[in-house]
PDB file of N, CA and C in Angstrom:
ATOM      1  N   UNK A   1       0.844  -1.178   0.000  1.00  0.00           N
ATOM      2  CA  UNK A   1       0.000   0.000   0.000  1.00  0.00           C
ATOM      3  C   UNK A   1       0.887   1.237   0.000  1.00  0.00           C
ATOM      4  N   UNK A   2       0.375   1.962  -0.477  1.00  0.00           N
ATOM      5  CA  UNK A   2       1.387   3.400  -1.169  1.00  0.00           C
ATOM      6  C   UNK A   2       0.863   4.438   0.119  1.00  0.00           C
ATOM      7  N   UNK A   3       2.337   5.252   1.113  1.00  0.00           N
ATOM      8  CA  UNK A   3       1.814   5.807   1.839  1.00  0.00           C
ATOM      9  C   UNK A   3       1.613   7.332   1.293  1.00  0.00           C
ATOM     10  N   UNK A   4       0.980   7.968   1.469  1.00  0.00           N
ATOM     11  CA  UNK A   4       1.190   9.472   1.308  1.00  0.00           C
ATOM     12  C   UNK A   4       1.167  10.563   2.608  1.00  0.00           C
ATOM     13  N   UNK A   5       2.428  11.209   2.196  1.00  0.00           N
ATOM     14  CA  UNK A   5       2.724  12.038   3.178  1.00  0.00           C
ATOM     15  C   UNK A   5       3.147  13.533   2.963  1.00  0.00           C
ATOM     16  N   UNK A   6       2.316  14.442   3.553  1.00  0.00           N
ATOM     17  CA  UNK A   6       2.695  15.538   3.327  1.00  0.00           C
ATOM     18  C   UNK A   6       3.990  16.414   4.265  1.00  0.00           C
ATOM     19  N   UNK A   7       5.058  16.752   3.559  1.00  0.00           N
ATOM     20  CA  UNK A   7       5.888  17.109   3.579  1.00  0.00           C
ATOM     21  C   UNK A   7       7.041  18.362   3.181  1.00  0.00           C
ATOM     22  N   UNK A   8       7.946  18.926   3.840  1.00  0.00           N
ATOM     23  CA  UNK A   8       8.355  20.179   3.473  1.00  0.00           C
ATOM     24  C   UNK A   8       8.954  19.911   1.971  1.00  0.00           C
ATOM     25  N   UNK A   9       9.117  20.823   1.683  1.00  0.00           N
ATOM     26  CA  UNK A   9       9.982  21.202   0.140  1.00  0.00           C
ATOM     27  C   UNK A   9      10.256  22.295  -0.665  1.00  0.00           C
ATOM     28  N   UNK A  10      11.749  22.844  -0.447  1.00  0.00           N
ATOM     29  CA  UNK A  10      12.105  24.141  -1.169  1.00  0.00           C
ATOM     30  C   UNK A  10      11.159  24.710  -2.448  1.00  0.00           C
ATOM     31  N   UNK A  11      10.616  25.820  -2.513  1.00  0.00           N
ATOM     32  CA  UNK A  11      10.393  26.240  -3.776  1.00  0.00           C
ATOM     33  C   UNK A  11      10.708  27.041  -4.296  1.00  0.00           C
ATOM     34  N   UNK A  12      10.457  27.731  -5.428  1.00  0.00           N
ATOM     35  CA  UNK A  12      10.678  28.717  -6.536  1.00  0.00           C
ATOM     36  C   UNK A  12      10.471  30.276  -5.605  1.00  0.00           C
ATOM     37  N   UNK A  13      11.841  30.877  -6.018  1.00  0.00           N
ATOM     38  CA  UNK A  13      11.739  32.256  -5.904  1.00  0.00           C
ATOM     39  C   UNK A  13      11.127  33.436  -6.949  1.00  0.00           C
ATOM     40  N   UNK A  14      10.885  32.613  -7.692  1.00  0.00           N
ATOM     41  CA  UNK A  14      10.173  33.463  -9.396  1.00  0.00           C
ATOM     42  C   UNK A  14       8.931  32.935  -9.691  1.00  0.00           C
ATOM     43  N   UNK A  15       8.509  33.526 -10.726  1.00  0.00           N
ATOM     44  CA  UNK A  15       7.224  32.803 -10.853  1.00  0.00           C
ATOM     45  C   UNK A  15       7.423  32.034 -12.627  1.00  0.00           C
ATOM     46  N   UNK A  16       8.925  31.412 -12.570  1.00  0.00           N
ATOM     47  CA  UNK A  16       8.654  30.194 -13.712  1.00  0.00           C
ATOM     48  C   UNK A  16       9.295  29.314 -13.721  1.00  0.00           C
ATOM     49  N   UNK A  17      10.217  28.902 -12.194  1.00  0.00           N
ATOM     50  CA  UNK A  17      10.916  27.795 -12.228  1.00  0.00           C
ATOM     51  C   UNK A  17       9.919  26.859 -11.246  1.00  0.00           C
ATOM     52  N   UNK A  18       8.787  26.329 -11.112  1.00  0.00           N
ATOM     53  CA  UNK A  18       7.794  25.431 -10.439  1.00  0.00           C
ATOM     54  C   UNK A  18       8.188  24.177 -11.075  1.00  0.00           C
ATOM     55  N   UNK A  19       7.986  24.172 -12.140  1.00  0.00           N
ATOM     56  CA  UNK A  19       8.276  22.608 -12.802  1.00  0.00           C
ATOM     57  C   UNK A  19       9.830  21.785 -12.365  1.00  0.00           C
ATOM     58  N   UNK A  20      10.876  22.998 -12.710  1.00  0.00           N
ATOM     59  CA  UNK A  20      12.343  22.640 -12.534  1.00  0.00           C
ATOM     60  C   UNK A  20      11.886  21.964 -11.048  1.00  0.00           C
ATOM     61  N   UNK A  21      11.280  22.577 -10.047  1.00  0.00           N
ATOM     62  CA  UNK A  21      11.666  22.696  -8.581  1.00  0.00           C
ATOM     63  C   UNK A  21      10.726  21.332  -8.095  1.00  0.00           C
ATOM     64  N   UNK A  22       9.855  20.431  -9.179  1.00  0.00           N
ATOM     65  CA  UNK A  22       8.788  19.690  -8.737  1.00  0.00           C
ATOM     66  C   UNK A  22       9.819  18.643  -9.513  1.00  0.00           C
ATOM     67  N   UNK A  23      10.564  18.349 -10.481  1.00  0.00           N
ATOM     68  CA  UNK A  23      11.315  17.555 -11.171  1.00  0.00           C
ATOM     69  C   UNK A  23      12.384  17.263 -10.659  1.00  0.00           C
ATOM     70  N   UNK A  24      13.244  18.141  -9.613  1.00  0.00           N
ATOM     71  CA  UNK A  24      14.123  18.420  -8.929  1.00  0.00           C
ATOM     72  C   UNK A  24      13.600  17.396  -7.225  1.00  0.00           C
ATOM     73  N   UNK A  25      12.363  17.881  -6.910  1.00  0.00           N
ATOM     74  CA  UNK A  25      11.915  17.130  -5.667  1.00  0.00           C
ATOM     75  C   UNK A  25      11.649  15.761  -6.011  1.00  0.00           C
ATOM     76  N   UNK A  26      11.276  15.593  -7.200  1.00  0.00           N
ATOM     77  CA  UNK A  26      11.175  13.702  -7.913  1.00  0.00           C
ATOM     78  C   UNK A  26      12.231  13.329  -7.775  1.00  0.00           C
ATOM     79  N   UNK A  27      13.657  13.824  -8.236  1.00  0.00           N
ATOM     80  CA  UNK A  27      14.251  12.818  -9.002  1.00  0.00           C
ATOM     81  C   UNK A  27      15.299  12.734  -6.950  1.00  0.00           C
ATOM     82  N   UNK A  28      15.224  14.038  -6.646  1.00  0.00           N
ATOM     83  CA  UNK A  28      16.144  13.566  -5.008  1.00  0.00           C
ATOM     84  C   UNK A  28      14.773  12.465  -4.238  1.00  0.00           C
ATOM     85  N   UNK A  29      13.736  12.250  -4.278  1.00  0.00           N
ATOM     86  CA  UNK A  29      12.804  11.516  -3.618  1.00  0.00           C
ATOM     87  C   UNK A  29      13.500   9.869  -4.622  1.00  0.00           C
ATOM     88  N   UNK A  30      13.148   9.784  -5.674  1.00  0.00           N
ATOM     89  CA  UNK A  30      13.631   8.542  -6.056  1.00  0.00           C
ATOM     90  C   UNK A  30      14.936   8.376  -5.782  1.00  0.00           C
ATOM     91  N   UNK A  31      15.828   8.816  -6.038  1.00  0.00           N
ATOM     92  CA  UNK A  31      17.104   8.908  -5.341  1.00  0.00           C
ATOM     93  C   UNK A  31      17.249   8.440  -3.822  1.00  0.00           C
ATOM     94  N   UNK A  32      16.625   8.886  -3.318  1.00  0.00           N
ATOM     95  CA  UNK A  32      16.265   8.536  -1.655  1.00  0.00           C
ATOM     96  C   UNK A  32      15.928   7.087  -1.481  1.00  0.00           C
ATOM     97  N   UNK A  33      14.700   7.026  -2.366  1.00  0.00           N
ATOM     98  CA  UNK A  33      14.275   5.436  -2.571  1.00  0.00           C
ATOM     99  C   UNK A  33      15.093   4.107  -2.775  1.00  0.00           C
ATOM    100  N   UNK A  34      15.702   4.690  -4.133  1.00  0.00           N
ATOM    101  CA  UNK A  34      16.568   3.769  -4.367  1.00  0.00           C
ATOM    102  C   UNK A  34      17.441   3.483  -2.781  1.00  0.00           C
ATOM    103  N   UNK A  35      18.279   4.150  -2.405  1.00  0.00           N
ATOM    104  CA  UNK A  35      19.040   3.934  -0.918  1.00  0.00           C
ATOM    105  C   UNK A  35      18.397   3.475   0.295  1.00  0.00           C
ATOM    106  N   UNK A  36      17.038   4.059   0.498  1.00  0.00           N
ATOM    107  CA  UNK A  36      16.639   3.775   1.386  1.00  0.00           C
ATOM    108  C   UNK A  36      15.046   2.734   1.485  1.00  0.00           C
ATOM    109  N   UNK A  37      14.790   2.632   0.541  1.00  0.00           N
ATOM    110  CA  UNK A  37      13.740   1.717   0.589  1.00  0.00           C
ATOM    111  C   UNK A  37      12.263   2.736   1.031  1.00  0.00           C
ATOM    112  N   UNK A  38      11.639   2.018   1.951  1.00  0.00           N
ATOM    113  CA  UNK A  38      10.475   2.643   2.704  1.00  0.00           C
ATOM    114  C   UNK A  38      11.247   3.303   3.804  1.00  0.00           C
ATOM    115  N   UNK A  39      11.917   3.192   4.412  1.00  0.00           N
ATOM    116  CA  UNK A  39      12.492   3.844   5.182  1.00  0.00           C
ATOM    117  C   UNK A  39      12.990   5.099   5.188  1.00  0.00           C
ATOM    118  N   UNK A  40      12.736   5.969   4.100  1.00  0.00           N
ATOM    119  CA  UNK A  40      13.460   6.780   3.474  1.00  0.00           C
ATOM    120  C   UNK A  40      12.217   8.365   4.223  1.00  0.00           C
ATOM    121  N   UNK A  41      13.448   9.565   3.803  1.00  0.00           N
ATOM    122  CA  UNK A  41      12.954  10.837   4.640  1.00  0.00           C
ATOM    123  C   UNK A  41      11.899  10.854   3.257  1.00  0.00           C
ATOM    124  N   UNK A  42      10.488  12.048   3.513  1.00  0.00           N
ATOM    125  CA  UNK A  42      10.316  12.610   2.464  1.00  0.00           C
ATOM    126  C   UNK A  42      10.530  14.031   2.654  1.00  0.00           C
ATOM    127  N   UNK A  43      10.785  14.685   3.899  1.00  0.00           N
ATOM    128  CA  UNK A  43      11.202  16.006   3.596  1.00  0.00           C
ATOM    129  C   UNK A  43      12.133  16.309   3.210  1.00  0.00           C
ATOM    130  N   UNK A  44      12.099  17.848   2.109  1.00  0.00           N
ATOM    131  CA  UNK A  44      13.244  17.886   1.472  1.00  0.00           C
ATOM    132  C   UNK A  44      13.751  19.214   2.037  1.00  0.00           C
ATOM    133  N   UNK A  45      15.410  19.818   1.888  1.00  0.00           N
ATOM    134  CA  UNK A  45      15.446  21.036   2.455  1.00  0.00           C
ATOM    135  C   UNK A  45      16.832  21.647   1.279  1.00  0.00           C
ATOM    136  N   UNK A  46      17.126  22.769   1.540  1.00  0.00           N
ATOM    137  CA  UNK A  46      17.919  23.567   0.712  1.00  0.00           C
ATOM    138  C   UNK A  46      18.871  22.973   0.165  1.00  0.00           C
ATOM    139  N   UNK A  47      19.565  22.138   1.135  1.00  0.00           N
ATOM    140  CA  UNK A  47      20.425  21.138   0.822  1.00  0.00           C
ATOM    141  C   UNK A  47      20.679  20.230  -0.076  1.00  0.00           C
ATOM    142  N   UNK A  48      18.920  19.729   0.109  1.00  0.00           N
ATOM    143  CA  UNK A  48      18.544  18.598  -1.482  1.00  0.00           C
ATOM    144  C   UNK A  48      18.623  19.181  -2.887  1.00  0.00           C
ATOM    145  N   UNK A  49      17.972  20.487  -2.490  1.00  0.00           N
ATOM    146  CA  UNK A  49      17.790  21.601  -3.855  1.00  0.00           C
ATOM    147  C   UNK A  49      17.930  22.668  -4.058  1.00  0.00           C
ATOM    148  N   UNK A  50      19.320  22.928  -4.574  1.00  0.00           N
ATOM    149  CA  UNK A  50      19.901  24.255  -4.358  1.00  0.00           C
ATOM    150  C   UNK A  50      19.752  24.945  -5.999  1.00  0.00           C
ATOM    151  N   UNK A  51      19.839  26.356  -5.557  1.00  0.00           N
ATOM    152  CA  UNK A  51      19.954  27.154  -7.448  1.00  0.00           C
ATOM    153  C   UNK A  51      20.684  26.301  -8.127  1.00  0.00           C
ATOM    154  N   UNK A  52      21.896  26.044  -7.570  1.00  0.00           N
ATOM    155  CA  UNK A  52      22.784  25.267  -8.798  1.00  0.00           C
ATOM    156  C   UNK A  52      22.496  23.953  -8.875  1.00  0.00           C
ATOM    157  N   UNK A  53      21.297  23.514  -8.446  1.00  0.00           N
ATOM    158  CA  UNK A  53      20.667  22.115  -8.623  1.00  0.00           C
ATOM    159  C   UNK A  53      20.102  22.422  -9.973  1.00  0.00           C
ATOM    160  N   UNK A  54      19.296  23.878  -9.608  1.00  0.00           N
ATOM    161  CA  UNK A  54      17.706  23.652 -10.227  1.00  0.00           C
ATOM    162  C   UNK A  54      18.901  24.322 -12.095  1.00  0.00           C
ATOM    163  N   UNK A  55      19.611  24.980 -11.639  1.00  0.00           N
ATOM    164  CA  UNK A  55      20.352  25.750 -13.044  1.00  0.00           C
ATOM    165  C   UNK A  55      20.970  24.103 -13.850  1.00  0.00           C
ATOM    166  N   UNK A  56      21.405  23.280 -12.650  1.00  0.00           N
ATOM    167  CA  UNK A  56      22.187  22.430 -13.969  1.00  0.00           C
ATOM    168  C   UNK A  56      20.815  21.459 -14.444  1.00  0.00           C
ATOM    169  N   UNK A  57      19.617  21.085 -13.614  1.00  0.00           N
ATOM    170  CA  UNK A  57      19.026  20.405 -13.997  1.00  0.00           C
ATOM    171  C   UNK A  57      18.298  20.724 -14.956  1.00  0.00           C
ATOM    172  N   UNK A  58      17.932  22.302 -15.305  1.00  0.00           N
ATOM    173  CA  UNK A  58      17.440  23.300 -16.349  1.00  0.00           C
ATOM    174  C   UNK A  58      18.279  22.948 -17.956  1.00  0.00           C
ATOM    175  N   UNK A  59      19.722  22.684 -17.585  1.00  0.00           N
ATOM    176  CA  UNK A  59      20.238  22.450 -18.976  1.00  0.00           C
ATOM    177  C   UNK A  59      20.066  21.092 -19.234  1.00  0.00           C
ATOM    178  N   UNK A  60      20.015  19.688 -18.135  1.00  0.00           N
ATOM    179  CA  UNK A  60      19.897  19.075 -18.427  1.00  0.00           C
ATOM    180  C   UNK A  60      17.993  18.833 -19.580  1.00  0.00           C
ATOM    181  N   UNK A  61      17.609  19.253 -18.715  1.00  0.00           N
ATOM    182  CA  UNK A  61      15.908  18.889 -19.735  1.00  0.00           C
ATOM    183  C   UNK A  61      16.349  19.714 -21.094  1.00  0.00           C
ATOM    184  N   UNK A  62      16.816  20.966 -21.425  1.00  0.00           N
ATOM    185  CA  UNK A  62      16.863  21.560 -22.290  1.00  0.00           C
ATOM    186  C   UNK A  62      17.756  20.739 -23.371  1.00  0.00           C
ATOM    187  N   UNK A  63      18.816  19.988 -23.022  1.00  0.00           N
ATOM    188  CA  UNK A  63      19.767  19.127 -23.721  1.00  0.00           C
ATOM    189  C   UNK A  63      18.685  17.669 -24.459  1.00  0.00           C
ATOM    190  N   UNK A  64      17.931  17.502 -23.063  1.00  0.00           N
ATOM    191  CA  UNK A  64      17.237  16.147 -23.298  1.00  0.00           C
ATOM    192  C   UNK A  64      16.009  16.983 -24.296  1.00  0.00           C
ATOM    193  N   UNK A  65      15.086  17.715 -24.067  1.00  0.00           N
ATOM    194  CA  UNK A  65      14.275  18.038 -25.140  1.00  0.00           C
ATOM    195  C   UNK A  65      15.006  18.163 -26.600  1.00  0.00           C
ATOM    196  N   UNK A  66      16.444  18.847 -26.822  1.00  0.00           N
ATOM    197  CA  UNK A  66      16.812  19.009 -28.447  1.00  0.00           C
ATOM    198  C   UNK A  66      17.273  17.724 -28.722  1.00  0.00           C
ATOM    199  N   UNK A  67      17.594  16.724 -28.149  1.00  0.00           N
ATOM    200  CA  UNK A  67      18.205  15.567 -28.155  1.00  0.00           C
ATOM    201  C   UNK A  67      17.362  14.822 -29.087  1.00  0.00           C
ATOM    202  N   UNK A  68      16.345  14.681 -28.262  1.00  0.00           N
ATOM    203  CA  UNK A  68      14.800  14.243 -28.596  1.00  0.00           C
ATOM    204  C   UNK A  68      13.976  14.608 -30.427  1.00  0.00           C
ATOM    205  N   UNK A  69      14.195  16.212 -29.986  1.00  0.00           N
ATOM    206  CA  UNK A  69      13.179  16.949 -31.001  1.00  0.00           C
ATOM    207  C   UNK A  69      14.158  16.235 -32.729  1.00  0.00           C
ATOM    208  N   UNK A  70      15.403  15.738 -32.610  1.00  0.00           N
ATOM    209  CA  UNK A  70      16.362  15.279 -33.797  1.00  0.00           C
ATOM    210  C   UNK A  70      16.959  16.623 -34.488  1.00  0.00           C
ATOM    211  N   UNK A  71      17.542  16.258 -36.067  1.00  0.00           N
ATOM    212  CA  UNK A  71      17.742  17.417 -36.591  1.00  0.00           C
ATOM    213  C   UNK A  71      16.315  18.226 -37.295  1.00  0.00           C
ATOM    214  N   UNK A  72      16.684  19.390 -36.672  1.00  0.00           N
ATOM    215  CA  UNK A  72      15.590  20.283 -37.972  1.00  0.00           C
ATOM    216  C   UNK A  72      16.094  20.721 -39.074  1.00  0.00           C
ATOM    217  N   UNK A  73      15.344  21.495 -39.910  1.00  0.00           N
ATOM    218  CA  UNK A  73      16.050  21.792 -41.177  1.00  0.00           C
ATOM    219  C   UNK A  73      15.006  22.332 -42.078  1.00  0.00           C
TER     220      UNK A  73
END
């Protein structure tokens, strides 16, 4: 049975990095998982997700979307 728990988590100082900062709280939560099983924290804090989290993970999707989209022309 799947627990749900509500929990802290850094957010956006602007009003257009929400997605980065919800993709950013996935991938340190699975991350967590993997190591820790059920046992694992779900609060997250500055630490988990910092600007230079959310900046490199920003180029990463941007790399993975042109990657994707192939050549244009």
């Amino acid at each position: 049975m799947l627990r749900v728990e509500e929990a802290a988590c850094p957010q956006q100082q602007n009003g257009y990095d929400c997605g980065m900062y919800v993709l950013a709280a996935a991938q340190r939560l699975c991350e967590r998982f993997q190591n820790k099983g059920k046992d694992m924290r779900f609060d997250l804090g500055a630490s988990d997700i910092s600007a230079a989290h959310i900046r490199s993970l920003r180029s990463q999707v941007k790399q993975l979307v042109y990657d994707r989209a192939g050549p244009q022309g």
